[in-house]
C-alpha atoms as a PDB file:
ATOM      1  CA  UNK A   1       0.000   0.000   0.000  1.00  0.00           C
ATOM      2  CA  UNK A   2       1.357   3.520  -1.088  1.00  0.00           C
ATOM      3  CA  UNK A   3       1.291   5.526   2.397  1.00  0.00           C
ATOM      4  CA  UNK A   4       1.077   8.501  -0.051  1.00  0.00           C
ATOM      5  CA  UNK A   5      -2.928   9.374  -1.537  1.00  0.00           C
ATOM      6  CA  UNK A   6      -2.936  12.060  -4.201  1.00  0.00           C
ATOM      7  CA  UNK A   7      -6.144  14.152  -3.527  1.00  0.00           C
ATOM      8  CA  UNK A   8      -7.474  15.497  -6.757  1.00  0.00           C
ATOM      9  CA  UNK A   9      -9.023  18.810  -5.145  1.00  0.00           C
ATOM     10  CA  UNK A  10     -10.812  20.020  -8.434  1.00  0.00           C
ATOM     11  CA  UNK A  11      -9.228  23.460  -8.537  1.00  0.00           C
ATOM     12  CA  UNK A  12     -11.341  25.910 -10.578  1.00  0.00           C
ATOM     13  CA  UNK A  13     -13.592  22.823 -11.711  1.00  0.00           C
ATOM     14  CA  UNK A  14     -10.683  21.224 -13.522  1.00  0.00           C
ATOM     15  CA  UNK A  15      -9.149  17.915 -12.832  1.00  0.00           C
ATOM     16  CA  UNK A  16      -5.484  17.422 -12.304  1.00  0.00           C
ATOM     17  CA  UNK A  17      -4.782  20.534 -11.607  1.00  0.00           C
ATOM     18  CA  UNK A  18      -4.199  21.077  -7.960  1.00  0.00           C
ATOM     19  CA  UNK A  19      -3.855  18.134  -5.773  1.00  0.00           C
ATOM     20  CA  UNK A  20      -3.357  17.433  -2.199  1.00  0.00           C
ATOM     21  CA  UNK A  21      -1.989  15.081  -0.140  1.00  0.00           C
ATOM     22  CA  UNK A  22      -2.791  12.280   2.722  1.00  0.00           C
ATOM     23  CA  UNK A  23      -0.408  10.609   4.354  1.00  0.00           C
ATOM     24  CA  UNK A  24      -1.452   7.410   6.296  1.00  0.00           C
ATOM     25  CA  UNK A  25       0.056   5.635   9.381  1.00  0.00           C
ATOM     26  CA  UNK A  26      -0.957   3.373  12.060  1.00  0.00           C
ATOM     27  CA  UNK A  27      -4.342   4.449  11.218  1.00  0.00           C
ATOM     28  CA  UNK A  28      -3.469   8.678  11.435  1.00  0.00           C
ATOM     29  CA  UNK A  29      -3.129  10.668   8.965  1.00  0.00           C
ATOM     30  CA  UNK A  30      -1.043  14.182   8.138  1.00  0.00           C
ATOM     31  CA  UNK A  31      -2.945  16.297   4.985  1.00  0.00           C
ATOM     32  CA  UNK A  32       0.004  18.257   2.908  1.00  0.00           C
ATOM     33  CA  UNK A  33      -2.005  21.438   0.799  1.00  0.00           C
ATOM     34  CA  UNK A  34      -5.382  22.060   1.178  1.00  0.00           C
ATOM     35  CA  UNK A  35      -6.352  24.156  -1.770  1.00  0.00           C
ATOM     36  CA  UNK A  36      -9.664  26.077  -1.346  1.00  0.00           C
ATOM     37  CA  UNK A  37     -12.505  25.714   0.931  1.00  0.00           C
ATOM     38  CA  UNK A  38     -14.282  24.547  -2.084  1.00  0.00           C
ATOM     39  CA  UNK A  39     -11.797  21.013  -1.513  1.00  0.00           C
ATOM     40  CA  UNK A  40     -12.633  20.454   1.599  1.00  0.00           C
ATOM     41  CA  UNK A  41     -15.177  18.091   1.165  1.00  0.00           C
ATOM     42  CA  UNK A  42     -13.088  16.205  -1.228  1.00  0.00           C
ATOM     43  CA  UNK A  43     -10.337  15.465   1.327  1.00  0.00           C
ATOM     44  CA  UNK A  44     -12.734  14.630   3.958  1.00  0.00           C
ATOM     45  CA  UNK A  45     -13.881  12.156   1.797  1.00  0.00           C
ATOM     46  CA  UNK A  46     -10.871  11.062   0.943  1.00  0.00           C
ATOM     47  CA  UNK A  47      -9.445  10.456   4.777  1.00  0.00           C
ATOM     48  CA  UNK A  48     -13.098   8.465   5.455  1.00  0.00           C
ATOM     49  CA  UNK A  49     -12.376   6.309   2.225  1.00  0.00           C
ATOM     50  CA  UNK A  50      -9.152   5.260   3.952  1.00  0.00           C
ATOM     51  CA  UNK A  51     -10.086   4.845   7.422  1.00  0.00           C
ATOM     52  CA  UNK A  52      -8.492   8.165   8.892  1.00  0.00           C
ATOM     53  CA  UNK A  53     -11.307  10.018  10.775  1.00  0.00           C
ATOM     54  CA  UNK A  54     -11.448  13.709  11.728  1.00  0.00           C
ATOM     55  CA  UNK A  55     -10.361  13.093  15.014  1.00  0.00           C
ATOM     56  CA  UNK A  56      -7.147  10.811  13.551  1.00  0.00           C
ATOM     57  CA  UNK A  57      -5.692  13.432  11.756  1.00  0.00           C
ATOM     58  CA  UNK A  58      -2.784  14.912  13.446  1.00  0.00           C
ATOM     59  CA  UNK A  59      -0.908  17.511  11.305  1.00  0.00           C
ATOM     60  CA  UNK A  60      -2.473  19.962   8.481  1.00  0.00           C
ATOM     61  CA  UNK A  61       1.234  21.486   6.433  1.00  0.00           C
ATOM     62  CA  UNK A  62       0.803  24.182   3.749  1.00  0.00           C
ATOM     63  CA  UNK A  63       3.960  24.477   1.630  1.00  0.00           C
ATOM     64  CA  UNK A  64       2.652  28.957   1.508  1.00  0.00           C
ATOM     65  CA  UNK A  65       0.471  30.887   1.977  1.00  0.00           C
ATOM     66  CA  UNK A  66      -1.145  31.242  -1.956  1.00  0.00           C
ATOM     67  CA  UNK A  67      -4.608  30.520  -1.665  1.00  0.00           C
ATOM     68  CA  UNK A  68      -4.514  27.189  -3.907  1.00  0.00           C
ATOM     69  CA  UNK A  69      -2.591  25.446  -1.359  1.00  0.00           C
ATOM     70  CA  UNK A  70      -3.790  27.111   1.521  1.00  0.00           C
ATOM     71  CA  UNK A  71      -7.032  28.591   1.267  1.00  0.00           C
ATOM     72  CA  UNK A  72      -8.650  25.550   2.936  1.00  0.00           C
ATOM     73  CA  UNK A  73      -7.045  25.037   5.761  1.00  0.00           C
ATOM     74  CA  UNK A  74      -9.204  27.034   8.512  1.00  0.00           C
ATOM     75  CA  UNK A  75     -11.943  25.199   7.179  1.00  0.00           C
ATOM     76  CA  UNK A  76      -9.994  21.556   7.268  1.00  0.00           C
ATOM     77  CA  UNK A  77      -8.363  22.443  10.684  1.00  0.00           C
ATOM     78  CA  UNK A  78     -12.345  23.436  11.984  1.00  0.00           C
ATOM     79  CA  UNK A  79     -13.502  19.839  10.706  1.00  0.00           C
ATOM     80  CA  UNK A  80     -10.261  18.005  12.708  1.00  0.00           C
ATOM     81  CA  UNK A  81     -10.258  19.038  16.198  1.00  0.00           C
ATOM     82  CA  UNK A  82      -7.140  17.270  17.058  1.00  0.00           C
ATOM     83  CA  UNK A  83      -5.232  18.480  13.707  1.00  0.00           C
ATOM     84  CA  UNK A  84      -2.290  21.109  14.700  1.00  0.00           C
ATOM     85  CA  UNK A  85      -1.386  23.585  11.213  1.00  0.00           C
ATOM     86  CA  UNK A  86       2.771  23.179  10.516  1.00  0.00           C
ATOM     87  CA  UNK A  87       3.622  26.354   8.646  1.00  0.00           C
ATOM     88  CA  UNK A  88       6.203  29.129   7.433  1.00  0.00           C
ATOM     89  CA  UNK A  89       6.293  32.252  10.158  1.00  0.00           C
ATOM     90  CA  UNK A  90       5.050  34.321   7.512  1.00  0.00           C
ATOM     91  CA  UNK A  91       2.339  31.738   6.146  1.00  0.00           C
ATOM     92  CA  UNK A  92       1.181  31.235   9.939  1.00  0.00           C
ATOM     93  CA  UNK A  93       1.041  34.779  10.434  1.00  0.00           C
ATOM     94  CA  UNK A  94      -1.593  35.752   7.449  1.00  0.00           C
ATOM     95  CA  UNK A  95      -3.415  32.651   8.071  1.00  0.00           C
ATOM     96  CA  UNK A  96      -3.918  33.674  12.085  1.00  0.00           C
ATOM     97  CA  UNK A  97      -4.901  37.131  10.097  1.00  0.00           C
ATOM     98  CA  UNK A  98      -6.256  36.699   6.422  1.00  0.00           C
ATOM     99  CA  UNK A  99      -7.261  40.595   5.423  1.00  0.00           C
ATOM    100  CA  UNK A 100      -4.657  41.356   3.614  1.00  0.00           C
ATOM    101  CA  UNK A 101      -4.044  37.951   2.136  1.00  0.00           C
ATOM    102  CA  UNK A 102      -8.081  38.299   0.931  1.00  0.00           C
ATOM    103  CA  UNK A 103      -7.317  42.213  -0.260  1.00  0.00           C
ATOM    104  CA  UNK A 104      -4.009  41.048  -2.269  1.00  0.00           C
ATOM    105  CA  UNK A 105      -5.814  38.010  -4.222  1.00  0.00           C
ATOM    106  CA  UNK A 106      -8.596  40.238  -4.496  1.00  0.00           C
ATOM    107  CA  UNK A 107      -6.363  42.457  -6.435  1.00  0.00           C
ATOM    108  CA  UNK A 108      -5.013  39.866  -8.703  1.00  0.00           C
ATOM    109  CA  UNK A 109      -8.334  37.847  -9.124  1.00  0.00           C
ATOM    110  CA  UNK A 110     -10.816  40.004  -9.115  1.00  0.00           C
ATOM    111  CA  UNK A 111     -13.406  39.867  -6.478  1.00  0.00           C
ATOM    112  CA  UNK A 112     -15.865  37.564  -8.895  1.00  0.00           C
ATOM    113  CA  UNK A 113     -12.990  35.577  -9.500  1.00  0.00           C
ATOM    114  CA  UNK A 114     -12.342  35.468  -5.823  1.00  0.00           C
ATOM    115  CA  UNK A 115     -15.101  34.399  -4.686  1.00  0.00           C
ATOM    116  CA  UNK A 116     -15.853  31.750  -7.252  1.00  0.00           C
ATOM    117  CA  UNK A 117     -12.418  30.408  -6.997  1.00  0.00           C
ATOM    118  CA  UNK A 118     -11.294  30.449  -2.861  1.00  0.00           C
ATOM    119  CA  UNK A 119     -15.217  30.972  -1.072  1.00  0.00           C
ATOM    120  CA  UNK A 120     -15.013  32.092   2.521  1.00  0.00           C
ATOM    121  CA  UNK A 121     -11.853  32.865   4.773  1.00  0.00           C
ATOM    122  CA  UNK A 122     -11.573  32.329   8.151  1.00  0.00           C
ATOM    123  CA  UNK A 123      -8.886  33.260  10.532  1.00  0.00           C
ATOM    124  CA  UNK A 124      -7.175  30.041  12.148  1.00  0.00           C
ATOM    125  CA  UNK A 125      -6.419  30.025  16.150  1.00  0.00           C
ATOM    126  CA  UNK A 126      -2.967  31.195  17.009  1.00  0.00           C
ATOM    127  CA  UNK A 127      -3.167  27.690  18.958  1.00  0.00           C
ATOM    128  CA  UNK A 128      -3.965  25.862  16.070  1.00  0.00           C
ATOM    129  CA  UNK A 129      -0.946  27.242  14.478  1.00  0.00           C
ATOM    130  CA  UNK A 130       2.791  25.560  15.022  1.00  0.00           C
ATOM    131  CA  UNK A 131       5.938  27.817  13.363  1.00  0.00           C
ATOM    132  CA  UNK A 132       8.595  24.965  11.519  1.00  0.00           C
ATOM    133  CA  UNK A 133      11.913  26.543  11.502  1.00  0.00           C
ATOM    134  CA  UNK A 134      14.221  25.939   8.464  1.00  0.00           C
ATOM    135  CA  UNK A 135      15.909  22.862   8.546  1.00  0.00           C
ATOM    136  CA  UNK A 136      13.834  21.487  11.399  1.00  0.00           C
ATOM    137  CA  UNK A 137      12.328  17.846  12.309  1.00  0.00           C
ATOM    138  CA  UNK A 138       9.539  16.687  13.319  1.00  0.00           C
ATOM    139  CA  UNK A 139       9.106  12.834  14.600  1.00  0.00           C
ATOM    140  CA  UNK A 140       5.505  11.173  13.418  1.00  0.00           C
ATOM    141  CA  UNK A 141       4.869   7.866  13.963  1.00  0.00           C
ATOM    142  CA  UNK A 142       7.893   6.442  12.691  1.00  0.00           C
ATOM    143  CA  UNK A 143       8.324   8.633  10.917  1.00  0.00           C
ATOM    144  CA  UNK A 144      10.724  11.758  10.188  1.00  0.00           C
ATOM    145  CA  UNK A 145       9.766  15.139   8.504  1.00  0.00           C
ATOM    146  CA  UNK A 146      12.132  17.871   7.609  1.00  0.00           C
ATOM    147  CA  UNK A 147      11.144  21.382   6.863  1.00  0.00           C
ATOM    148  CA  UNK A 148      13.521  23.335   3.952  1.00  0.00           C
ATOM    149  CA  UNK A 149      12.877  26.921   3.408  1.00  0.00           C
ATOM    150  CA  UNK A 150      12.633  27.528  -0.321  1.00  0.00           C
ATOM    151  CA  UNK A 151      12.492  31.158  -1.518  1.00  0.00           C
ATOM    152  CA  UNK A 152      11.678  32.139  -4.905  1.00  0.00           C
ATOM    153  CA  UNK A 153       8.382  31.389  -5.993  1.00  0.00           C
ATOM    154  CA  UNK A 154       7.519  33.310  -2.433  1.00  0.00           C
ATOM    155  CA  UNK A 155       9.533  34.285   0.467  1.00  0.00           C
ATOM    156  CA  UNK A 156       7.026  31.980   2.851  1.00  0.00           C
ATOM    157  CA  UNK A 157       7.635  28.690   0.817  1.00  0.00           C
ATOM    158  CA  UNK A 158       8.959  25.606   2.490  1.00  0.00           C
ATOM    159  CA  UNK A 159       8.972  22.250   1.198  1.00  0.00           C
ATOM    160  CA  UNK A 160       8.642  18.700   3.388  1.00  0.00           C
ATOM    161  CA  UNK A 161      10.923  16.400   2.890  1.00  0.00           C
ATOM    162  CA  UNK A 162       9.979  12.702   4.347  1.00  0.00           C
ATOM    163  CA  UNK A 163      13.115  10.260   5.327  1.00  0.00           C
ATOM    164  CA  UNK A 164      11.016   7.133   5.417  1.00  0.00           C
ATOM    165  CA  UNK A 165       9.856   7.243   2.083  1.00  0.00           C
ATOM    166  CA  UNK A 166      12.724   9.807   0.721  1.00  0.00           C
ATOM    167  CA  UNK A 167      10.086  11.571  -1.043  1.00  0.00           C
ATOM    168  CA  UNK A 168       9.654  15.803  -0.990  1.00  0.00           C
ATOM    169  CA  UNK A 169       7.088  17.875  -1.056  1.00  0.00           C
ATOM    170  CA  UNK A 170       7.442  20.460  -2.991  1.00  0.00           C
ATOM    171  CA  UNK A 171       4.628  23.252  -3.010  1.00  0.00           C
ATOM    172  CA  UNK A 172       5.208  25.597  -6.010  1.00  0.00           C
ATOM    173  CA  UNK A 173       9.087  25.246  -5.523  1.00  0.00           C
ATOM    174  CA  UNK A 174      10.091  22.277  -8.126  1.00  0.00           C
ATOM    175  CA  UNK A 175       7.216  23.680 -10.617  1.00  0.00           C
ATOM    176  CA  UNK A 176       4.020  22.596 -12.720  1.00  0.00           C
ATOM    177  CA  UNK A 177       3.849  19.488 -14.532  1.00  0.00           C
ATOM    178  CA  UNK A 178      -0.045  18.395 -15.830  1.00  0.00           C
ATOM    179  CA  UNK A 179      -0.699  14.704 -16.160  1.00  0.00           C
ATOM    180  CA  UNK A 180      -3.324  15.755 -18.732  1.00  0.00           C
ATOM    181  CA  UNK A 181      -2.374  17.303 -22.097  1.00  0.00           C
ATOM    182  CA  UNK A 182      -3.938  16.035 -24.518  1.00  0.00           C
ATOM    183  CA  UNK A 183      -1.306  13.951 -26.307  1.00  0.00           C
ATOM    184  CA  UNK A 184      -0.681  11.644 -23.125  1.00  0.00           C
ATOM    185  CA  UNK A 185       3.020  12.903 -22.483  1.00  0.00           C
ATOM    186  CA  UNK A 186       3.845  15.514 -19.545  1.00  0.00           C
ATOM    187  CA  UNK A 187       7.203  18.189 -19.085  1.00  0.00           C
ATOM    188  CA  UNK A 188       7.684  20.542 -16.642  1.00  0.00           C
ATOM    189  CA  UNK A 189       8.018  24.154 -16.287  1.00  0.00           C
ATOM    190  CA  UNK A 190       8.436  27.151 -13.255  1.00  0.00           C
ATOM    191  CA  UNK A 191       6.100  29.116 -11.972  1.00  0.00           C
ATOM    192  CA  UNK A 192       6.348  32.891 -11.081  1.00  0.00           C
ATOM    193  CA  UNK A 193       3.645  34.324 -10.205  1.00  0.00           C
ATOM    194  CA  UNK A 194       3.232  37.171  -8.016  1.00  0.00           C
ATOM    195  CA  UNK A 195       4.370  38.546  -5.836  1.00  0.00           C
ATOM    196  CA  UNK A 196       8.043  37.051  -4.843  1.00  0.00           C
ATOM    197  CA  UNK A 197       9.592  35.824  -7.702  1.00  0.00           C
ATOM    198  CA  UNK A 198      13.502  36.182  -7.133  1.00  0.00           C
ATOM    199  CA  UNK A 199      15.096  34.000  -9.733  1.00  0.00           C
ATOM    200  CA  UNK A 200      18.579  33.372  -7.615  1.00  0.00           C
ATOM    201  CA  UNK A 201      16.219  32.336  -4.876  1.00  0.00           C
ATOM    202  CA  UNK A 202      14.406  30.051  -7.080  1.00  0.00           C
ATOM    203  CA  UNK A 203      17.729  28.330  -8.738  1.00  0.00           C
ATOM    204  CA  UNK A 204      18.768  27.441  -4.661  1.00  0.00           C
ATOM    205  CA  UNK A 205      15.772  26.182  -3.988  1.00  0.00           C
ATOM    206  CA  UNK A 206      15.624  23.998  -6.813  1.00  0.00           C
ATOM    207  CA  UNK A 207      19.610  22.584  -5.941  1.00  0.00           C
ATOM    208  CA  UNK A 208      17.982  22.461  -1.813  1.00  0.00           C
ATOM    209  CA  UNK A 209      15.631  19.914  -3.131  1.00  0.00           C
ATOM    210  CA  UNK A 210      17.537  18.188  -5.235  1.00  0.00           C
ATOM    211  CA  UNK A 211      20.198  17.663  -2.711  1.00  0.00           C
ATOM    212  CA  UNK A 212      18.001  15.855  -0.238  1.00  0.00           C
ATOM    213  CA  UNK A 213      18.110  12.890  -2.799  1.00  0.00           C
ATOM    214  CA  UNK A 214      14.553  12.606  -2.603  1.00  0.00           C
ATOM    215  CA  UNK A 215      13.492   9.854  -5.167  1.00  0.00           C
ATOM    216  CA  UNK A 216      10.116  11.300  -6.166  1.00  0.00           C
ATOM    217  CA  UNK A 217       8.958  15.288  -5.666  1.00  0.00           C
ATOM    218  CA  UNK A 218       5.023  15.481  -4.741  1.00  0.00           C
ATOM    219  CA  UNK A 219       4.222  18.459  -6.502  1.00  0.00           C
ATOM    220  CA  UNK A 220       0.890  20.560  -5.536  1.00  0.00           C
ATOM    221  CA  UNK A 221       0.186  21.006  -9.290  1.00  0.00           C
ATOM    222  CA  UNK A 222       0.336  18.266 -10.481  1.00  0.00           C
ATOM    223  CA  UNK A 223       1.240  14.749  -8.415  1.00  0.00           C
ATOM    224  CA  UNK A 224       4.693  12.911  -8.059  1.00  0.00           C
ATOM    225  CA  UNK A 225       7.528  13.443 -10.295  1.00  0.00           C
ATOM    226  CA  UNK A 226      11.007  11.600 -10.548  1.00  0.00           C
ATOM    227  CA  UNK A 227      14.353  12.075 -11.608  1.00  0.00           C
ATOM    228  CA  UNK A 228      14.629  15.245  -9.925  1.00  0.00           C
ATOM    229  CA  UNK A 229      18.541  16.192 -11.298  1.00  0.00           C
ATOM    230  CA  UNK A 230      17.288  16.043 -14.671  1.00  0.00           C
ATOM    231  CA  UNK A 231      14.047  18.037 -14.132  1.00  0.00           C
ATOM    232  CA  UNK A 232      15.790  20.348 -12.331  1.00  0.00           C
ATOM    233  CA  UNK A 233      17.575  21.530 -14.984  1.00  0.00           C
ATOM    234  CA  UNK A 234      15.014  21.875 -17.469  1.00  0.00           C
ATOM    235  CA  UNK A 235      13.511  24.344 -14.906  1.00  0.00           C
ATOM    236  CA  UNK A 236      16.766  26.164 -14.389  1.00  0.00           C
ATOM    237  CA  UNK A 237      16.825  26.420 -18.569  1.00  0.00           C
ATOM    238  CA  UNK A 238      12.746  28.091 -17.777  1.00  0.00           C
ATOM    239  CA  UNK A 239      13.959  30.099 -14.813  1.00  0.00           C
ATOM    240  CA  UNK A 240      16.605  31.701 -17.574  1.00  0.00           C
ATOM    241  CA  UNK A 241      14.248  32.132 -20.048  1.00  0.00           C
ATOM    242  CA  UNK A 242      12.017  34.119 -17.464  1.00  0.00           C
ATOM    243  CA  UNK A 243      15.142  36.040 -15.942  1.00  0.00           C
ATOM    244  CA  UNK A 244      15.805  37.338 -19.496  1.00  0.00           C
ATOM    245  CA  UNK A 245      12.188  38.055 -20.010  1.00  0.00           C
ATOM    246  CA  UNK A 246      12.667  40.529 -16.949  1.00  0.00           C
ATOM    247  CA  UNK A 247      15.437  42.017 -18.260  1.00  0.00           C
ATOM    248  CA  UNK A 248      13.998  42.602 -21.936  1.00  0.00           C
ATOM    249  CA  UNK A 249      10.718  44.426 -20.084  1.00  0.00           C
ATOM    250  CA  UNK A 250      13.569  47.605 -19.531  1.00  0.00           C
ATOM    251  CA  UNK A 251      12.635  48.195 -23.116  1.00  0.00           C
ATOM    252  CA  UNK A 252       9.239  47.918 -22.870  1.00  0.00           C
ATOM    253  CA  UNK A 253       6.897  50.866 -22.164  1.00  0.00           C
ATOM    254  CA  UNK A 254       4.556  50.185 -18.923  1.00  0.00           C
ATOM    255  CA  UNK A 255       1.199  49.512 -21.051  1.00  0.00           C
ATOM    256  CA  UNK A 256       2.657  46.664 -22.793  1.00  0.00           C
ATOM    257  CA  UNK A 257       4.508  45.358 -20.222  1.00  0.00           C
ATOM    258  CA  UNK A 258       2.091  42.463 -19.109  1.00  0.00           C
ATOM    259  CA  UNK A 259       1.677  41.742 -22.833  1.00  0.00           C
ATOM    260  CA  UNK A 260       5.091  41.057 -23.376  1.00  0.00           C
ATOM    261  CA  UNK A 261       5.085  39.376 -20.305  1.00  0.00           C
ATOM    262  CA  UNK A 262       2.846  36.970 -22.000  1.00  0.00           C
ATOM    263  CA  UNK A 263       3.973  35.981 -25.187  1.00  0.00           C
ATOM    264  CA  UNK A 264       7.746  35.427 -23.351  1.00  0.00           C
ATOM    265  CA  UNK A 265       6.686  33.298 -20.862  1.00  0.00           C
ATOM    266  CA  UNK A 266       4.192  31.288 -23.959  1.00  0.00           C
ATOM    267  CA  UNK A 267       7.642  30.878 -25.420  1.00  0.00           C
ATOM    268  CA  UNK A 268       9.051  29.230 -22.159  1.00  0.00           C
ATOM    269  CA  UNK A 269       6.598  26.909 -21.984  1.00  0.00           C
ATOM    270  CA  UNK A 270       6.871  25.872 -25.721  1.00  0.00           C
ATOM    271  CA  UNK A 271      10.383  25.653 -25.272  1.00  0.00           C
ATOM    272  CA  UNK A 272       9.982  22.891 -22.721  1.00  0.00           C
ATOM    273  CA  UNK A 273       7.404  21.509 -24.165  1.00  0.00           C
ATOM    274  CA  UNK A 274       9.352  21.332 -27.680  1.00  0.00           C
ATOM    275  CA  UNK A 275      12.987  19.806 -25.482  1.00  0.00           C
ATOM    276  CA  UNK A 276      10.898  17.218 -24.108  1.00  0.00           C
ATOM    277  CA  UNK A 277       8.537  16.465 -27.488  1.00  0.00           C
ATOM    278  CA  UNK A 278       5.436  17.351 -26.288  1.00  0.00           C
ATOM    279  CA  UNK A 279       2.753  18.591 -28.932  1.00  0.00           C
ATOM    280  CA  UNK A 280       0.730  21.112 -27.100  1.00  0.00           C
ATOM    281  CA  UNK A 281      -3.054  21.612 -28.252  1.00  0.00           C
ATOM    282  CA  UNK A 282      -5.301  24.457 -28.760  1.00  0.00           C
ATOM    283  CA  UNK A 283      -6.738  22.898 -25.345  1.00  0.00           C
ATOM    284  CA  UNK A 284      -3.925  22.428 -23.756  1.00  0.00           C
ATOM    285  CA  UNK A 285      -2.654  26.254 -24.024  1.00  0.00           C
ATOM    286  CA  UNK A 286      -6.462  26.899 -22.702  1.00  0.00           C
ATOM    287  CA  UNK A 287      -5.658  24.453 -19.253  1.00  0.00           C
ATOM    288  CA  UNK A 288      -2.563  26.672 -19.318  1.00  0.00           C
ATOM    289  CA  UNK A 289      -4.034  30.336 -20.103  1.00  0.00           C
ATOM    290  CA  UNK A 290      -4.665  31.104 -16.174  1.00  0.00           C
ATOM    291  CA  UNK A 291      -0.614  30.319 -15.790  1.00  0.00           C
ATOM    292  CA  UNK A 292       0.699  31.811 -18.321  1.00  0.00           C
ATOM    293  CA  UNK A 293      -1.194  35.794 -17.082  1.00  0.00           C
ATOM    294  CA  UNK A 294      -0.010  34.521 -13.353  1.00  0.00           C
ATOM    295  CA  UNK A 295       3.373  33.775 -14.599  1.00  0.00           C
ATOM    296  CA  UNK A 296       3.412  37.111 -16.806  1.00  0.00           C
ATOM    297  CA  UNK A 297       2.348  39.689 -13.439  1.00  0.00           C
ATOM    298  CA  UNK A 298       5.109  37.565 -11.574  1.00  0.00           C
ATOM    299  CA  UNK A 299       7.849  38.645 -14.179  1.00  0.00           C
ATOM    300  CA  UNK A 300       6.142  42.272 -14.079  1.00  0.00           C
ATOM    301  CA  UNK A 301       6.363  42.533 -10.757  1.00  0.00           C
ATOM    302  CA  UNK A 302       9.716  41.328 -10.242  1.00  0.00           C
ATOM    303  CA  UNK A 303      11.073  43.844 -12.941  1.00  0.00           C
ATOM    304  CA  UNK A 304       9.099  47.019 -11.458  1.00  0.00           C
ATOM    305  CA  UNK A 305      10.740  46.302  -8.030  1.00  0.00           C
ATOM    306  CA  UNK A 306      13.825  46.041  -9.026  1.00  0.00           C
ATOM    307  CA  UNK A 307      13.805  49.298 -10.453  1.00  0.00           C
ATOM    308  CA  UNK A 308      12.442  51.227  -7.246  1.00  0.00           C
END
């Protein structure tokens, strides 16, 4: 039996897009992402499917604070009275205090959007909450969990790595690979959305995970991924791509920024997709049309505060 249950949480009504995590032992369980309070039903079910009641589970980790991954969790936590949150200082902090969290994906989404996408927000208990310090363990069951700060894709990301099984999780930190296109084969590729993207940070957190010799990487979007040297450097190649993107928006006047944005990071993806063979589909660059304008304000960002 795999310890390990990939949660399908149905992100913005699509499959294989987001996914969350169960881990199982001696009949308790540890949930790794939540997504949206839209998912919580699904990983309820989920635990009950495999024997893990709400009073069994013992641990609720977000990998950051971004809304896909952690948007859930006051409403998993409220469901699993004995379930303690293991989080980032600065993750713990806006979840113990979501306003400006809400206000800031507000801003990117749209309040429509917002709403549709994430529901309601709760604030969690400061008692609910336990801080993981980089580099720290934590002992569960038998087994061991270390928590690696990985800045880059956001300055409150930490992955999980788990001795026992030598697998990682990896948040938004080791990228986005969907299980899905449409001609059966999968790459992967960075992410950078807003509002932290510091590509040296993200090149050292890619070599942190790589170096705990994990055999697979659990990624939040989508599921496990192995070989982990070699993927890493077909993300480093994207990270490039998107560092030169940055530096090419110096010539670009501020209405067209985000355009140009676009079309550079549609050209990293293709890029990939074209080193690793993969034929991507009308369809598929419609699954990937929310990432690419994420991706694109990420590069934006990153270029208009480096110039203040």
């Amino acid at each position: 039996m795999n310890p390990v249950l990939t949660i399908d949480t149905n992100y913005a009504g699509m499959k294989q897009v987001a996914s969350a995590y169960l881990l199982r032992e001696a009949g308790r369980g540890v949930v790794v992402e939540t997504n949206t309070t839209h998912a919580i039903p699904l990983i309820l079910d989920q635990m009950q499917t495999h024997s893990i009641t709400k009073t069994d589970l013992d641990f609720v980790i977000v990998t950051h604070v971004h809304l896909d991954h952690a948007g859930g969790a006051w409403a998993l936590l409220d469901q699993c009275p004995n379930a303690i949150l293991l989080a980032h200082p600065k993750t713990a902090k806006h979840l113990m205090d979501p306003k400006l969290l809400i206000k800031s994906a507000t801003s990117v989404y749209g309040e429509e959007n917002f709403a549709n996408l994430y529901g309601e927000i709760r604030p969690i208990p400061k008692e609910r909450i336990r801080i993981m310090e980089d580099g720290e363990w934590l002992d569960w069951q038998n087994r061991k969990f270390q928590f690696i700060y990985t800045k880059g894709h956001a300055n409150h990301h930490f992955c999980i790595y788990e001795k026992k099984e030598n697998i990682i999780f990896t948040g938004d930190s080791f990228g986005i690979s969907y299980p899905h296109l449409e001609n059966g084969s999968r790459f992967i590729f960075p992410t950078t959305t807003p509002t932290d993207f510091l590509y040296e940070e993200a090149v050292l957190s890619l070599n942190k995970i790589v170096n705990t010799g994990a055999e697979y990487a659990y990624l939040t979007h989508f599921g496990p991924v192995s070989n982990l040297p070699l993927l890493a450097l077909g993300l480093k190649d994207g990270l490039r791509l998107c560092q030169n993107a940055i530096e090419g928006l110096k010539k670009i006047p501020n209405e067209n920024r985000l355009g140009f944005a676009e079309t550079q990071v549609k050209q990293m993806i293709q890029t990939l997709a074209d080193k690793n063979k993969v034929e991507l589909t009308e369809n598929d660059w419609e699954l990937l049309d929310l990432d690419v304008n994420l991706n694109a304000q990420g590069l934006v960002f990153a270029f208009e505060r480096s110039q203040k």
